[in-house]
Protein backbone atom coordinates (compact mmCIF):
# COMPACT_ATOMS: atom_id res chain seq x y z
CA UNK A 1 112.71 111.93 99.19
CA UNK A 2 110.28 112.84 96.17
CA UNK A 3 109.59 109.31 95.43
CA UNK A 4 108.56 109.18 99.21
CA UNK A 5 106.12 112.04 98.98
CA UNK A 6 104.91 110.96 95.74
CA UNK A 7 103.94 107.98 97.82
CA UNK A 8 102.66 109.37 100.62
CA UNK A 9 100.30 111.65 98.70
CA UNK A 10 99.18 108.51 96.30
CA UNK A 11 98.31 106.83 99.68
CA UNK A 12 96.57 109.73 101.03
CA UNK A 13 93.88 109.62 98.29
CA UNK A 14 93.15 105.97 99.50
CA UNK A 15 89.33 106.17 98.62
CA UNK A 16 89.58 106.05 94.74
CA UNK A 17 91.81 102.86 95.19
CA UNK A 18 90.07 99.76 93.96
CA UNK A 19 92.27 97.52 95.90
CA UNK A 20 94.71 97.44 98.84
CA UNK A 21 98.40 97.49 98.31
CA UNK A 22 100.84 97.58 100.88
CA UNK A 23 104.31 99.83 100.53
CA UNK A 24 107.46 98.15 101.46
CA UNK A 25 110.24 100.80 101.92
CA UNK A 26 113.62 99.88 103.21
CA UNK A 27 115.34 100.72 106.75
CA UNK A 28 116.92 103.75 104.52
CA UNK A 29 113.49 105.59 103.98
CA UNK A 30 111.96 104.49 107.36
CA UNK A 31 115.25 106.01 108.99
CA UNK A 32 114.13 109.53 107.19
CA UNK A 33 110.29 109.46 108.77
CA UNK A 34 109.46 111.37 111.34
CA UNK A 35 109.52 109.46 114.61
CA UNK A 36 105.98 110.92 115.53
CA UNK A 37 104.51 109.21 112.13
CA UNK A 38 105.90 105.62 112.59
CA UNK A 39 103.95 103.47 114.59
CA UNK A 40 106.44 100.32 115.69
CA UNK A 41 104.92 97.10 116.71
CA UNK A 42 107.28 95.21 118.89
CA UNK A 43 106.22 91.61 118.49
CA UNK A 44 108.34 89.02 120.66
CA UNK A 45 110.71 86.55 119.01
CA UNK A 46 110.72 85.21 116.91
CA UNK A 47 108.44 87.43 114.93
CA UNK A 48 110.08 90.67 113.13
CA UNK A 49 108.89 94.28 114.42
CA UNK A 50 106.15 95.71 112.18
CA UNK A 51 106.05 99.50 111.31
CA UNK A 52 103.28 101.25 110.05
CA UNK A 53 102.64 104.88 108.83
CA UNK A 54 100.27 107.22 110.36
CA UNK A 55 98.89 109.08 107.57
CA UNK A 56 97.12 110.94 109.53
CA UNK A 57 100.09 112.75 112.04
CA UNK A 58 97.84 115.27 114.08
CA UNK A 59 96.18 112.44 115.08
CA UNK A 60 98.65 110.66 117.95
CA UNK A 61 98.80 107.24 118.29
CA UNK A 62 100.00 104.38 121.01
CA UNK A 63 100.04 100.67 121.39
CA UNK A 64 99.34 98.20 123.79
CA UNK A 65 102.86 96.88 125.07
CA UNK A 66 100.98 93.27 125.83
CA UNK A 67 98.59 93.17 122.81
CA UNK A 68 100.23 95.67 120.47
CA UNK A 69 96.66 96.84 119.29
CA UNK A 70 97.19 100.46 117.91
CA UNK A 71 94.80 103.05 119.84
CA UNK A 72 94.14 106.84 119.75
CA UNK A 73 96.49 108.39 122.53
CA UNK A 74 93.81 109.88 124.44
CA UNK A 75 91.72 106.90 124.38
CA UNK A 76 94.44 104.28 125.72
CA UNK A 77 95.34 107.30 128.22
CA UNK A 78 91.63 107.70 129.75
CA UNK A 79 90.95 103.78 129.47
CA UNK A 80 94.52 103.73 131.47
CA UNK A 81 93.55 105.95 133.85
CA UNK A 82 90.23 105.27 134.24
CA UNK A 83 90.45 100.79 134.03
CA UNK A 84 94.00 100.72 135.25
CA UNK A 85 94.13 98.33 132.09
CA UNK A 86 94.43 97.85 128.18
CA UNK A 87 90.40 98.24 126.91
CA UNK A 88 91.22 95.03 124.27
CA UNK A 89 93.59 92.64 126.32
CA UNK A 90 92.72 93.60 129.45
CA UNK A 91 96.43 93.15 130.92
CA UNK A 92 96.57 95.77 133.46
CA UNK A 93 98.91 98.52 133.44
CA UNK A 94 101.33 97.72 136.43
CA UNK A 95 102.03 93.82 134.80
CA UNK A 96 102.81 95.79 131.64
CA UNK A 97 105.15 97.60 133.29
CA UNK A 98 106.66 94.86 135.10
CA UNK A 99 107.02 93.15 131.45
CA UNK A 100 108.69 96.49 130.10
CA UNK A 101 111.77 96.18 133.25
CA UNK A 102 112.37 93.12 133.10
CA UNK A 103 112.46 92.89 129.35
């Protein structure tokens, strides 16, 4: 768990970094995270799922279940409400959900 949070916090102080790299943890450590931090990208077969860390938790994320962009909550939620559709693939919310049953 320390090597986690030492991680974490080196991530966290991502503006000094002169160059991107990825962490890689294994199912272990991605077992232990908080559900609300992990954003999972469910990518159809025969492509792997992709998980991704929100660093920033009090800030709530959601995907697209046809384009599996990541968006704010509230945004997807108004755009939703509002479009009755994704704002970036435009799929509209009742074919999503169609997808999602019969899936």
């Amino acid at each position: 768990k320390q090597w986690y949070q030492r991680r974490v916090r080196g991530l966290q102080n991502w503006e000094s970094m002169t160059s991107y790299q990825p962490v890689e943890v294994g199912a272990e450590i991605l077992k232990k995270m908080p559900r609300s931090e992990v954003v999972v990208l469910k990518w159809g077969s025969p492509l792997r799922y992709q998980f991704y860390k929100n660093l920033m938790p009090d800030i709530i994320l959601d995907t697209c279940d046809s384009c599996n962009r990541i968006f704010y909550a509230d945004d997807l939620e108004l755009q939703y409400l509002q479009k009755q559709a994704c704002p970036f693939c435009r799929k509209s919310v009742d074919k999503i959900e169609q997808n999602e049953e019969e899936g």
